[in-house]
PDB file of N, CA and C in Angstrom:
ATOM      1  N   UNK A   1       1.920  92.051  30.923  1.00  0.00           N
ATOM      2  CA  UNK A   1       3.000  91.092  31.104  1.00  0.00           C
ATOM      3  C   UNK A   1       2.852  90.361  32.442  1.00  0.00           C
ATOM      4  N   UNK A   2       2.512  91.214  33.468  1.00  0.00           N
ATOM      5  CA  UNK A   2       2.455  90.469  34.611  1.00  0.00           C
ATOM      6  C   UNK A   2       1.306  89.070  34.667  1.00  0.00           C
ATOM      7  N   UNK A   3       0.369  89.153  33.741  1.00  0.00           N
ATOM      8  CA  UNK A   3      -0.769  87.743  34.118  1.00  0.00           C
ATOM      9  C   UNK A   3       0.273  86.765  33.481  1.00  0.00           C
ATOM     10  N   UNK A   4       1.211  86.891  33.057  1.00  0.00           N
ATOM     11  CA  UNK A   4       2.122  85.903  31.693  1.00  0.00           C
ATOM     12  C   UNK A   4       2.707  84.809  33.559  1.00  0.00           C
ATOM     13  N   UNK A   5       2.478  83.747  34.031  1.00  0.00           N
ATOM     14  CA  UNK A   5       3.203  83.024  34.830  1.00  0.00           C
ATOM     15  C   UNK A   5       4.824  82.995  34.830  1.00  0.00           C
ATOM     16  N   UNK A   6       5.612  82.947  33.491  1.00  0.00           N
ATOM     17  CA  UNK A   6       7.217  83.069  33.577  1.00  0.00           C
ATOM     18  C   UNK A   6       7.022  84.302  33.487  1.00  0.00           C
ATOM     19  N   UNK A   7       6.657  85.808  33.796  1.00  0.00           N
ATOM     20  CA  UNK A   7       7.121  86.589  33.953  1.00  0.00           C
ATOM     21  C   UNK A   7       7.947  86.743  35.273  1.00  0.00           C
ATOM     22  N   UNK A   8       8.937  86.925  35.428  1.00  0.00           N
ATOM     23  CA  UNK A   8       9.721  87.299  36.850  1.00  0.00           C
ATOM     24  C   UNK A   8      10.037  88.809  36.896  1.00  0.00           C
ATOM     25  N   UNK A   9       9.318  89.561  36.546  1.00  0.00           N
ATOM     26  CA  UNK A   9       9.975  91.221  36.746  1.00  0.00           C
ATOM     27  C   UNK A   9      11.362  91.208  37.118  1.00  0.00           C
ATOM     28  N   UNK A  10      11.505  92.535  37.684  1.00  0.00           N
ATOM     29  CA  UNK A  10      12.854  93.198  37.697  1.00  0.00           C
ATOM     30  C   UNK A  10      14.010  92.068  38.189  1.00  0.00           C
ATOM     31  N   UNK A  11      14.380  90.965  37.513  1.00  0.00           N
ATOM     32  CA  UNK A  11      15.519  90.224  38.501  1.00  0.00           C
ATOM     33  C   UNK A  11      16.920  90.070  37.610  1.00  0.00           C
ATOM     34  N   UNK A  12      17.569  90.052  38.097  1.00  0.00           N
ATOM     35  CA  UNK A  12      19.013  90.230  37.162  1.00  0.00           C
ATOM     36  C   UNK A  12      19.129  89.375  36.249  1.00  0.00           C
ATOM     37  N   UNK A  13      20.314  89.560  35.627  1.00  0.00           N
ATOM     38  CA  UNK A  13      20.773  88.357  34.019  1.00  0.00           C
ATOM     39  C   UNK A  13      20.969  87.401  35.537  1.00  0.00           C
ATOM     40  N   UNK A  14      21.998  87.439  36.411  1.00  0.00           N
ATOM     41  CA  UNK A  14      22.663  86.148  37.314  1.00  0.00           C
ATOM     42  C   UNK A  14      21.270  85.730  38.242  1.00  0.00           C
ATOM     43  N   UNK A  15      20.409  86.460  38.604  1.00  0.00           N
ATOM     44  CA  UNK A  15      19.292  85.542  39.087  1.00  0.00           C
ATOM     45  C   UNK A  15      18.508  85.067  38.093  1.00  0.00           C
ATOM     46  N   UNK A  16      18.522  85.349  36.964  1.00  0.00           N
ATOM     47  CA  UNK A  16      17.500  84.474  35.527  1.00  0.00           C
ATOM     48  C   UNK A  16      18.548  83.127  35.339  1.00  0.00           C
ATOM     49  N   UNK A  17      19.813  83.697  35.268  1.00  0.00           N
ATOM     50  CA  UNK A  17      20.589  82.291  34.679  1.00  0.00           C
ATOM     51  C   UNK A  17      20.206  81.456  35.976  1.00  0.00           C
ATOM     52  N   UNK A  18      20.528  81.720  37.236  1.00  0.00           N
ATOM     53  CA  UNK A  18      20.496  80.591  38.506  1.00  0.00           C
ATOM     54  C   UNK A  18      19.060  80.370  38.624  1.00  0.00           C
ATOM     55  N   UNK A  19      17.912  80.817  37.901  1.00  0.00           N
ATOM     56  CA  UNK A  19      16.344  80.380  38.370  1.00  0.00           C
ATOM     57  C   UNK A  19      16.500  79.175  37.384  1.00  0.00           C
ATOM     58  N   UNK A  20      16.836  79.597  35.275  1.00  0.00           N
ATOM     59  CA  UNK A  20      16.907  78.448  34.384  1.00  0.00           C
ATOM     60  C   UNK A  20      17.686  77.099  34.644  1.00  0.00           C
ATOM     61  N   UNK A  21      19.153  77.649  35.447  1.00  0.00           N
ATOM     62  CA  UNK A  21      20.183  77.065  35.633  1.00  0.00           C
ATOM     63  C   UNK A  21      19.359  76.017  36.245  1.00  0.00           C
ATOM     64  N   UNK A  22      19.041  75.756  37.494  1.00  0.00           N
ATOM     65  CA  UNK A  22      17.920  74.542  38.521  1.00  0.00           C
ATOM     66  C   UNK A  22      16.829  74.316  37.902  1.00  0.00           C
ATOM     67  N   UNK A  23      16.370  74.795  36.853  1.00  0.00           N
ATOM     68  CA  UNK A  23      15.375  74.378  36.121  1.00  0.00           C
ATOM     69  C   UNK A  23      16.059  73.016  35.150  1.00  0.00           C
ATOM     70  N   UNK A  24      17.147  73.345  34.674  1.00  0.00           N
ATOM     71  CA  UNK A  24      17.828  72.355  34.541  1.00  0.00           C
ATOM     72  C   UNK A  24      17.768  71.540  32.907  1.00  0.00           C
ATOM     73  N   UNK A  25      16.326  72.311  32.132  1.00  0.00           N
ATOM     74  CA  UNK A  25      16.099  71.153  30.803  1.00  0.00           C
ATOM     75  C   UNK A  25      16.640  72.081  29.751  1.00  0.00           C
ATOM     76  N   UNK A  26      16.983  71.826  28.577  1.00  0.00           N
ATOM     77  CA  UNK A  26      17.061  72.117  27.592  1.00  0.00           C
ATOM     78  C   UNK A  26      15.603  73.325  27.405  1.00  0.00           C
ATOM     79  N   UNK A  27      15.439  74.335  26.556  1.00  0.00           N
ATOM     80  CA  UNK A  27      14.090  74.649  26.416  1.00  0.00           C
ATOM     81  C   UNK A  27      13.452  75.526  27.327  1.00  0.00           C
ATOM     82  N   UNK A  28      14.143  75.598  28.727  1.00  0.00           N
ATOM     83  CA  UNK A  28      13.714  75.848  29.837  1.00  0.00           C
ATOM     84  C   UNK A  28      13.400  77.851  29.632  1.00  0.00           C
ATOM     85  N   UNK A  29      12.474  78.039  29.929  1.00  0.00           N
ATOM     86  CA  UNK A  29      12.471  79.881  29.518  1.00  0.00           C
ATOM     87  C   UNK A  29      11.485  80.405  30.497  1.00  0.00           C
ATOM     88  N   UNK A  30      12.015  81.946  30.396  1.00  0.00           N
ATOM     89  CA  UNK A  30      10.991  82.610  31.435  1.00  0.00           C
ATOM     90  C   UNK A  30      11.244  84.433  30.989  1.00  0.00           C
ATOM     91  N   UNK A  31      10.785  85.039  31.018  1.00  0.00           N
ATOM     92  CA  UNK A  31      10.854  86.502  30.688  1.00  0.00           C
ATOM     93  C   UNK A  31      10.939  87.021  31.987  1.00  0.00           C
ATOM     94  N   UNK A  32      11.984  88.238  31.836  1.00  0.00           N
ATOM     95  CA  UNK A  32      12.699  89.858  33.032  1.00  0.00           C
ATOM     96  C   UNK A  32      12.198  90.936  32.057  1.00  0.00           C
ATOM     97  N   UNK A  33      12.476  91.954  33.072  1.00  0.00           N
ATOM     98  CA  UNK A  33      12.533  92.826  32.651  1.00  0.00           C
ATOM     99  C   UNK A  33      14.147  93.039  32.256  1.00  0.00           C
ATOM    100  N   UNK A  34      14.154  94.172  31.260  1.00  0.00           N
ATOM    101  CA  UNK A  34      15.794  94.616  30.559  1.00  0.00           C
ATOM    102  C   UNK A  34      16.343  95.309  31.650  1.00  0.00           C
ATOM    103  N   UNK A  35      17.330  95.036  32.102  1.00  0.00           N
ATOM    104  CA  UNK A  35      18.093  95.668  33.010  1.00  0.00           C
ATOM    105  C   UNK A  35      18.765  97.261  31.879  1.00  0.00           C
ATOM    106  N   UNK A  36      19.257  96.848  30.713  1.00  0.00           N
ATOM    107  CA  UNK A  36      20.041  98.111  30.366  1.00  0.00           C
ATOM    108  C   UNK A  36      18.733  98.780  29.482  1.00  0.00           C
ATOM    109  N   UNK A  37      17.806  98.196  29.130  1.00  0.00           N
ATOM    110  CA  UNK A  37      16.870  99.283  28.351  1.00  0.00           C
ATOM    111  C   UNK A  37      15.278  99.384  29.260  1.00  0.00           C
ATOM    112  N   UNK A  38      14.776 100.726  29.350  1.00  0.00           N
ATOM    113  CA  UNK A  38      13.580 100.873  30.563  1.00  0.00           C
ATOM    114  C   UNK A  38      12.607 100.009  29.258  1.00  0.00           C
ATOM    115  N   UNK A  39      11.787  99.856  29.606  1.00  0.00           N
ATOM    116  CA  UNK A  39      10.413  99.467  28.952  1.00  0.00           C
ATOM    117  C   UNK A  39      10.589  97.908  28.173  1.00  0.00           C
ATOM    118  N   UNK A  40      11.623  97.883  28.059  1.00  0.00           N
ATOM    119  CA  UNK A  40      12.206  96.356  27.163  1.00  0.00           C
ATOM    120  C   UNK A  40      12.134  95.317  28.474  1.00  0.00           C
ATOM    121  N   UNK A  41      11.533  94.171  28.034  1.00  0.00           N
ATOM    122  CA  UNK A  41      11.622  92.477  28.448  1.00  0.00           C
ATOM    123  C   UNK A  41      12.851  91.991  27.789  1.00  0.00           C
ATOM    124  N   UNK A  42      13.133  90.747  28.613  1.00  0.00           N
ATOM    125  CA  UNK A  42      14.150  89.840  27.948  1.00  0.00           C
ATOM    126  C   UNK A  42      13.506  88.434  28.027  1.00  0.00           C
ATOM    127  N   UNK A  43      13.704  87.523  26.772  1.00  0.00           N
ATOM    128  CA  UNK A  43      13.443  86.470  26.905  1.00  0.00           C
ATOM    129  C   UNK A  43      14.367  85.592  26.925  1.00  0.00           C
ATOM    130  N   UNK A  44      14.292  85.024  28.287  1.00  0.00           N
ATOM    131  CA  UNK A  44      15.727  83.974  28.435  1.00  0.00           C
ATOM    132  C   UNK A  44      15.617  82.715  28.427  1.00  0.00           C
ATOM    133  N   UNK A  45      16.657  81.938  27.445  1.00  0.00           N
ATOM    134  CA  UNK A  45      16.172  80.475  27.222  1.00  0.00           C
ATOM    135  C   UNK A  45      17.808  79.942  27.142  1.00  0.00           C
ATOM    136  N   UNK A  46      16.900  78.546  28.223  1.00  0.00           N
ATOM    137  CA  UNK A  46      18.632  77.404  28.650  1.00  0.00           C
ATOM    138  C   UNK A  46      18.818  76.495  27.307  1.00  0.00           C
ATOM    139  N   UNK A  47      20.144  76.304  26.848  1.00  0.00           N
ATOM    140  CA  UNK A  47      20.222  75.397  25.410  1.00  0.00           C
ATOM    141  C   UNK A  47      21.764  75.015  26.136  1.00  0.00           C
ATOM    142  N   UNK A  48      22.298  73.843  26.170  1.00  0.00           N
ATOM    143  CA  UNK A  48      23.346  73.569  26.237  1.00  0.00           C
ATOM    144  C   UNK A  48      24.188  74.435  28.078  1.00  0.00           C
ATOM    145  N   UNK A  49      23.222  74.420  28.732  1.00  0.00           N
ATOM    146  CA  UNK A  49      23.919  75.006  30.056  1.00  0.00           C
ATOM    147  C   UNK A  49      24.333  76.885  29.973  1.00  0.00           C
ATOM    148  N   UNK A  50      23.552  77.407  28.405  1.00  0.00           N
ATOM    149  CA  UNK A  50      24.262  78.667  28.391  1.00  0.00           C
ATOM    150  C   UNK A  50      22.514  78.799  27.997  1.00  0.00           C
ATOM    151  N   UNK A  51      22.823  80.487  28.589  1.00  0.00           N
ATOM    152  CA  UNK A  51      21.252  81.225  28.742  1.00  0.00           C
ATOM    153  C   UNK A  51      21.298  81.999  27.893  1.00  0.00           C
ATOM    154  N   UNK A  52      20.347  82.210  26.469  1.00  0.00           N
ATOM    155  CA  UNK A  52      20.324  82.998  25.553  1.00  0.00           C
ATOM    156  C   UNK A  52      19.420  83.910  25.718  1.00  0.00           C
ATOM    157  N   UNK A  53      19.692  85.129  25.312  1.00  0.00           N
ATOM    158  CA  UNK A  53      18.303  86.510  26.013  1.00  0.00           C
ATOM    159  C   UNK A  53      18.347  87.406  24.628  1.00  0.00           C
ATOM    160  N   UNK A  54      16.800  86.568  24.721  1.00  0.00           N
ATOM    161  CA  UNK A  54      16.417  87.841  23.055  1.00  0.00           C
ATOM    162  C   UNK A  54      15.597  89.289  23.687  1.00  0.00           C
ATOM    163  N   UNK A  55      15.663  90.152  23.781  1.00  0.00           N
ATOM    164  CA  UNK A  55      15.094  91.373  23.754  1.00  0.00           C
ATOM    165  C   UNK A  55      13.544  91.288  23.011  1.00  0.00           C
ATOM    166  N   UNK A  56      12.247  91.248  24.162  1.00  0.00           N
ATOM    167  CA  UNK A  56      11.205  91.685  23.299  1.00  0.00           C
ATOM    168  C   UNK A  56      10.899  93.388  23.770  1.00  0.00           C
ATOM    169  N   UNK A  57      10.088  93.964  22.605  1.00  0.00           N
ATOM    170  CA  UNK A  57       9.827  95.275  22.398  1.00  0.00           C
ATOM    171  C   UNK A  57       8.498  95.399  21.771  1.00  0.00           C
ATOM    172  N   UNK A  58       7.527  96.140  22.492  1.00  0.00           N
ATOM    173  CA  UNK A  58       6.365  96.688  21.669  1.00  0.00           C
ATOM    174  C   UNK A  58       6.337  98.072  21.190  1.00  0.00           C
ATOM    175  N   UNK A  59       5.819  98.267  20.046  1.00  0.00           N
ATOM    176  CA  UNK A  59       6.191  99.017  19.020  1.00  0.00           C
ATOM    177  C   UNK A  59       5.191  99.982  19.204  1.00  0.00           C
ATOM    178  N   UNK A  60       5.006 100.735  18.286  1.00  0.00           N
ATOM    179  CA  UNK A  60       4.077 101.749  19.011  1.00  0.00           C
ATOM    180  C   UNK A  60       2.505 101.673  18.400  1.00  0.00           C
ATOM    181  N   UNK A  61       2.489 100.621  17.455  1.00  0.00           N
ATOM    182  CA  UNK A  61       0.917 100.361  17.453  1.00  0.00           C
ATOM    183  C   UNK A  61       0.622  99.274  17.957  1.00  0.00           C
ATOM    184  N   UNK A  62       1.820  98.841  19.318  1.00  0.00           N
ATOM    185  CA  UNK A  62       0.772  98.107  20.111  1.00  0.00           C
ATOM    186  C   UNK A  62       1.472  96.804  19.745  1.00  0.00           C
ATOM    187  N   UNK A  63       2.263  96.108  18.759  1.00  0.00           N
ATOM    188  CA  UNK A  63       2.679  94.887  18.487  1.00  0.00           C
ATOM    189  C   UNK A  63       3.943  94.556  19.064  1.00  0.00           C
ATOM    190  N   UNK A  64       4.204  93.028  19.685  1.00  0.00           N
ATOM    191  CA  UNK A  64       5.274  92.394  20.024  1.00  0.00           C
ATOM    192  C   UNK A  64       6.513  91.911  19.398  1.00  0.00           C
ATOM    193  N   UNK A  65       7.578  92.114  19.487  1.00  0.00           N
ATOM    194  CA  UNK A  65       8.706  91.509  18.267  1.00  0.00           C
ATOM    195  C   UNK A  65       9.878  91.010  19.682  1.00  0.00           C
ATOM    196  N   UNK A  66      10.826  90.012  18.825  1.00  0.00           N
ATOM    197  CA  UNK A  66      11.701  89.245  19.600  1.00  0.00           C
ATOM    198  C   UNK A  66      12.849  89.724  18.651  1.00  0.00           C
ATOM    199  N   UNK A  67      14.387  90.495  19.266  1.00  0.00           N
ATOM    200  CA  UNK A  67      15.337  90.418  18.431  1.00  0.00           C
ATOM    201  C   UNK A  67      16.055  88.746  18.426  1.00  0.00           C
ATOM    202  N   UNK A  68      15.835  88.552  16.963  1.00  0.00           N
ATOM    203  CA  UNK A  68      16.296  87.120  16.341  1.00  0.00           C
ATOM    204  C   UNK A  68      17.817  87.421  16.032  1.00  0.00           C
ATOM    205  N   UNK A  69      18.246  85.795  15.860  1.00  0.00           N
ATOM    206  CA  UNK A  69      19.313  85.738  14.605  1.00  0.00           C
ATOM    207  C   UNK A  69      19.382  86.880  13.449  1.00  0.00           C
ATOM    208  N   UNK A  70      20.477  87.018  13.148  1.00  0.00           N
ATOM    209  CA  UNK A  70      20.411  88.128  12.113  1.00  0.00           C
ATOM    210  C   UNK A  70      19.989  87.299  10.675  1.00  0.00           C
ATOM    211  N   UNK A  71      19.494  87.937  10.014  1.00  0.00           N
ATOM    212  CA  UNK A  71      18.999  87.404   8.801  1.00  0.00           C
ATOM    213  C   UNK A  71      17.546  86.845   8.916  1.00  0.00           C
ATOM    214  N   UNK A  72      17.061  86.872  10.069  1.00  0.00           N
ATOM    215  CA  UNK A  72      15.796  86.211  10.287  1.00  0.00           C
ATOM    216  C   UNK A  72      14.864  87.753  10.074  1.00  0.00           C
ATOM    217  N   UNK A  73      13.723  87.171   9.342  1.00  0.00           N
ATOM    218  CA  UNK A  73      12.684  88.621   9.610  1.00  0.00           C
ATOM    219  C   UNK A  73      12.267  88.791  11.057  1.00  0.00           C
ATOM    220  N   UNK A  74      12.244  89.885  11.170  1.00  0.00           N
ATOM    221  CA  UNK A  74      10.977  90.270  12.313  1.00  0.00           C
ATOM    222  C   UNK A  74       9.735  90.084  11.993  1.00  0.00           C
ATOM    223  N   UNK A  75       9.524  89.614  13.044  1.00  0.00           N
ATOM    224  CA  UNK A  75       7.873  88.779  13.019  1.00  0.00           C
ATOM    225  C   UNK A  75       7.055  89.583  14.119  1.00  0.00           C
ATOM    226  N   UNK A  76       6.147  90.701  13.662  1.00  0.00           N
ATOM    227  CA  UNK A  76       5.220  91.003  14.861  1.00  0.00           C
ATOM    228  C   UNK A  76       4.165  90.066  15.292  1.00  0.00           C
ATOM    229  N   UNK A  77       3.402  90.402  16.836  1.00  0.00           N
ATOM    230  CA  UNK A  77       2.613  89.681  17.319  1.00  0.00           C
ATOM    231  C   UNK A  77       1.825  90.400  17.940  1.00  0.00           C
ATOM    232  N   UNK A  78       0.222  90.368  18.379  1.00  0.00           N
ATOM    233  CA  UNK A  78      -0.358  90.957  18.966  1.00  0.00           C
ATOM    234  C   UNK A  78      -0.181  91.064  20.260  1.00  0.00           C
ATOM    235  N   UNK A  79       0.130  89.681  20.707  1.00  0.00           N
ATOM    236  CA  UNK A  79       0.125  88.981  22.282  1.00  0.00           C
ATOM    237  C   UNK A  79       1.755  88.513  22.332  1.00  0.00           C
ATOM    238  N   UNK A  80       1.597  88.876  23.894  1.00  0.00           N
ATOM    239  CA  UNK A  80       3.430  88.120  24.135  1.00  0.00           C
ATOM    240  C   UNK A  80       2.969  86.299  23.612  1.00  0.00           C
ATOM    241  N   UNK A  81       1.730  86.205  24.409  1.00  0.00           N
ATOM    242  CA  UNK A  81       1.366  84.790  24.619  1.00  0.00           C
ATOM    243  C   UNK A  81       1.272  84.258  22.680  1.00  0.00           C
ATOM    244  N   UNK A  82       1.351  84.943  21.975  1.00  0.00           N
ATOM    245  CA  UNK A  82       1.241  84.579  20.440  1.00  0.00           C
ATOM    246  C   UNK A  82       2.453  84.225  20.501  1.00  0.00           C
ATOM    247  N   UNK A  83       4.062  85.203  20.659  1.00  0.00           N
ATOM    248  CA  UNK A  83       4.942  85.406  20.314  1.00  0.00           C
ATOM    249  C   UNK A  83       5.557  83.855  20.965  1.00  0.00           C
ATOM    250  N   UNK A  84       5.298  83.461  22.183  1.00  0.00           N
ATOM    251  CA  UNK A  84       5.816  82.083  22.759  1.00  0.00           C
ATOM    252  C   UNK A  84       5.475  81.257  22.035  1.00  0.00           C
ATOM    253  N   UNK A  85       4.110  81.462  21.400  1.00  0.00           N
ATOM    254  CA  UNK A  85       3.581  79.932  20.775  1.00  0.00           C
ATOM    255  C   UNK A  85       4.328  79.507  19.391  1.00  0.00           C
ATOM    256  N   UNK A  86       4.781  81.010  18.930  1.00  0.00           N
ATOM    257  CA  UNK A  86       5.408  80.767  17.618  1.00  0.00           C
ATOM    258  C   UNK A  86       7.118  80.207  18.290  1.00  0.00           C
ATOM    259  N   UNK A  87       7.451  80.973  18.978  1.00  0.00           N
ATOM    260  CA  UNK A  87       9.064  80.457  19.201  1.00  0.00           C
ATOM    261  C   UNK A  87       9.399  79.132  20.237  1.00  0.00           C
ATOM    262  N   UNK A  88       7.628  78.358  20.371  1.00  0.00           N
ATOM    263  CA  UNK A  88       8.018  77.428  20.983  1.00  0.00           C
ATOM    264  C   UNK A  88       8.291  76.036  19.454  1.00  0.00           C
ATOM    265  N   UNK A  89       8.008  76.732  18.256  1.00  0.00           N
ATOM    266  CA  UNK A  89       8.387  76.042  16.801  1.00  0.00           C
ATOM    267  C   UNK A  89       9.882  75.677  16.609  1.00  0.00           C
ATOM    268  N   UNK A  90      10.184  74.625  16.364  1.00  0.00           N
ATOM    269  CA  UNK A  90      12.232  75.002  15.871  1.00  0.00           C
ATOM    270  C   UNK A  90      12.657  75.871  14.890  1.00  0.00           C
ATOM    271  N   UNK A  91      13.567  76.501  14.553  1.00  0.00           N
ATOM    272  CA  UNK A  91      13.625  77.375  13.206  1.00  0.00           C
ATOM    273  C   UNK A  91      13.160  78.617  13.188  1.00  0.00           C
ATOM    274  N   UNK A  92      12.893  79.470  14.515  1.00  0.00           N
ATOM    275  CA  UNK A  92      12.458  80.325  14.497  1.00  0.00           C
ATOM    276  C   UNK A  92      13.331  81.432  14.743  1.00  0.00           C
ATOM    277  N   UNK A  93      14.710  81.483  14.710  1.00  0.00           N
ATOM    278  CA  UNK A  93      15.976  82.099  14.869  1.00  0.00           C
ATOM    279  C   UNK A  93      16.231  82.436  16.736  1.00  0.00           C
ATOM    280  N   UNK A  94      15.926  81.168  16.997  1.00  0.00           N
ATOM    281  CA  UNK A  94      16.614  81.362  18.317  1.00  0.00           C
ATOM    282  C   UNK A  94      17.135  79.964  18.531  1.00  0.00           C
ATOM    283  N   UNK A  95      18.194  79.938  19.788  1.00  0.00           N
ATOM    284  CA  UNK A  95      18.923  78.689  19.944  1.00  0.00           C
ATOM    285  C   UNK A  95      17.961  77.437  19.925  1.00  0.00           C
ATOM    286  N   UNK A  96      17.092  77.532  20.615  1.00  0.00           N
ATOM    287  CA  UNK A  96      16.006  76.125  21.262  1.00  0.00           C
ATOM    288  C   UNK A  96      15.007  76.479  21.126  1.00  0.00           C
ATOM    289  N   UNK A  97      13.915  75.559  20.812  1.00  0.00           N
ATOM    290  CA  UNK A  97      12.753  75.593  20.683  1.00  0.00           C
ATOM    291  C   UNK A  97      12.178  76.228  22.233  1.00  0.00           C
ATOM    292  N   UNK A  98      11.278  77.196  22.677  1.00  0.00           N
ATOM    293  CA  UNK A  98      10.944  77.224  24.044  1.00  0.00           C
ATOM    294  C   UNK A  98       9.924  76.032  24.427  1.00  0.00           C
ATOM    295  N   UNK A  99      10.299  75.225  25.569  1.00  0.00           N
ATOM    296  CA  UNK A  99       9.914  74.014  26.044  1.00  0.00           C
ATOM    297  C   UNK A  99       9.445  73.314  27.110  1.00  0.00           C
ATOM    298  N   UNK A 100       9.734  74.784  28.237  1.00  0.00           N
ATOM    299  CA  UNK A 100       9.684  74.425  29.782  1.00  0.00           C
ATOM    300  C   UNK A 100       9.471  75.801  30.121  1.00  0.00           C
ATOM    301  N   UNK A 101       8.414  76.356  30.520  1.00  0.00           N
ATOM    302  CA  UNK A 101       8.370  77.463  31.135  1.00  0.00           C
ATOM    303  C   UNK A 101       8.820  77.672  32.365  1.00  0.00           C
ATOM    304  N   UNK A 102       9.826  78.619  32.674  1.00  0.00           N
ATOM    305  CA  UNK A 102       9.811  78.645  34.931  1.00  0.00           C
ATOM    306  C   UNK A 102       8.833  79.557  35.332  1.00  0.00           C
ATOM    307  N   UNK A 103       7.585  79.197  35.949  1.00  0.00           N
ATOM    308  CA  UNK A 103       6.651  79.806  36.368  1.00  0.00           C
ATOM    309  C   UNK A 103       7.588  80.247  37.983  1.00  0.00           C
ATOM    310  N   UNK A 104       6.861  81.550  37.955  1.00  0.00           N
ATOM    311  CA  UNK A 104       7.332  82.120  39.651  1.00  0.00           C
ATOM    312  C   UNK A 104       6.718  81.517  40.380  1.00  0.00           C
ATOM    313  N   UNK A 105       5.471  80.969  40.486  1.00  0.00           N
ATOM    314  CA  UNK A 105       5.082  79.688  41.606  1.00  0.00           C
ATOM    315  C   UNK A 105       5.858  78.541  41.392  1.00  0.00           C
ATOM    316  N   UNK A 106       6.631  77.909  40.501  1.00  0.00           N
ATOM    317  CA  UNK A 106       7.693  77.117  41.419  1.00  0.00           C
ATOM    318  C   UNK A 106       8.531  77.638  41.666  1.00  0.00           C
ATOM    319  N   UNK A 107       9.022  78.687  40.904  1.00  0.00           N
ATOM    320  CA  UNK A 107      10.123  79.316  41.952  1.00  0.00           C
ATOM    321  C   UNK A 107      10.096  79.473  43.177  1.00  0.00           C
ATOM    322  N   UNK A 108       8.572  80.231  43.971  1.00  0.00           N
ATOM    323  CA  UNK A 108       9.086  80.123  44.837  1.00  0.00           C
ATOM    324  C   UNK A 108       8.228  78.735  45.520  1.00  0.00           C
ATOM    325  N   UNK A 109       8.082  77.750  45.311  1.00  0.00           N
ATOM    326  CA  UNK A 109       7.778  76.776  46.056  1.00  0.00           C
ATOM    327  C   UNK A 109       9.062  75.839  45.802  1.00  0.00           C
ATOM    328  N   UNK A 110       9.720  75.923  45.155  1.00  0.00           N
ATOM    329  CA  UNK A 110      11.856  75.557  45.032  1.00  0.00           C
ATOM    330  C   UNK A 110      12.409  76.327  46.070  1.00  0.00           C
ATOM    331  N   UNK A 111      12.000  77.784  46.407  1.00  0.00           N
ATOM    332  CA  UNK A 111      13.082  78.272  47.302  1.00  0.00           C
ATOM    333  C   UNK A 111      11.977  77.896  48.860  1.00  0.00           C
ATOM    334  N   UNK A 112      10.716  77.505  49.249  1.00  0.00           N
ATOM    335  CA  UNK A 112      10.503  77.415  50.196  1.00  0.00           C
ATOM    336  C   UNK A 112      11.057  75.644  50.494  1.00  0.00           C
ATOM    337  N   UNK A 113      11.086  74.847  49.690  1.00  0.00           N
ATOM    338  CA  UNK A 113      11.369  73.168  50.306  1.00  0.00           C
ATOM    339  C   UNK A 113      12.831  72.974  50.344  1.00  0.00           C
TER     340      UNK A 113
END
């Protein structure tokens, strides 16, 4: 997870919303770690000024899944980097297409200017 650029490790739901929040676009996403579950990521994405966080989880032979909309299948993936390419599609049971990654190099080249 760590070579993934929007990975931001351990940072809270209120520092993910205020990193997307100044990111500012529709689409805008970046993956944490789960604050309430150990080993779980969250994938957080800006739609309308509100931050939606799907839970990804690897399973134990090794594959990636995103909790969706209910009624949507689960879709495994080998790679996180698979799992973005598919939910950067519309219709994939999340609010917004993913559209804008926040890489931690602008983060922090936003908090140094």
């Amino acid at each position: 997870m760590e070579a993934l650029p929007f990975y931001h490790g351990a940072i809270s739901r209120e520092t993910c919303e205020i990193r997307l929040g100044e990111a500012g676009k529709d689409g805008s996403y970046l993956i944490r770690d789960s604050e309430s579950v150990p080993g779980a990521f969250c994938l957080c994405v800006l739609s309308n000024n509100l931050v939606y966080t799907y839970r990804l989880q690897q399973n134990n032979g090794g594959s990636w899944a995103a909790e969706t909309a209910p009624g949507q299948q689960k879709r495994l993936f080998r790679k996180v980097k698979n799992l973005i390419s598919a939910f950067e599609k519309p219709d994939q049971g999340i609010a917004i297409p993913l559209l804008y990654p926040v890489t931690v190099q602008n983060q922090h080249m936003s908090q140094t200017q």
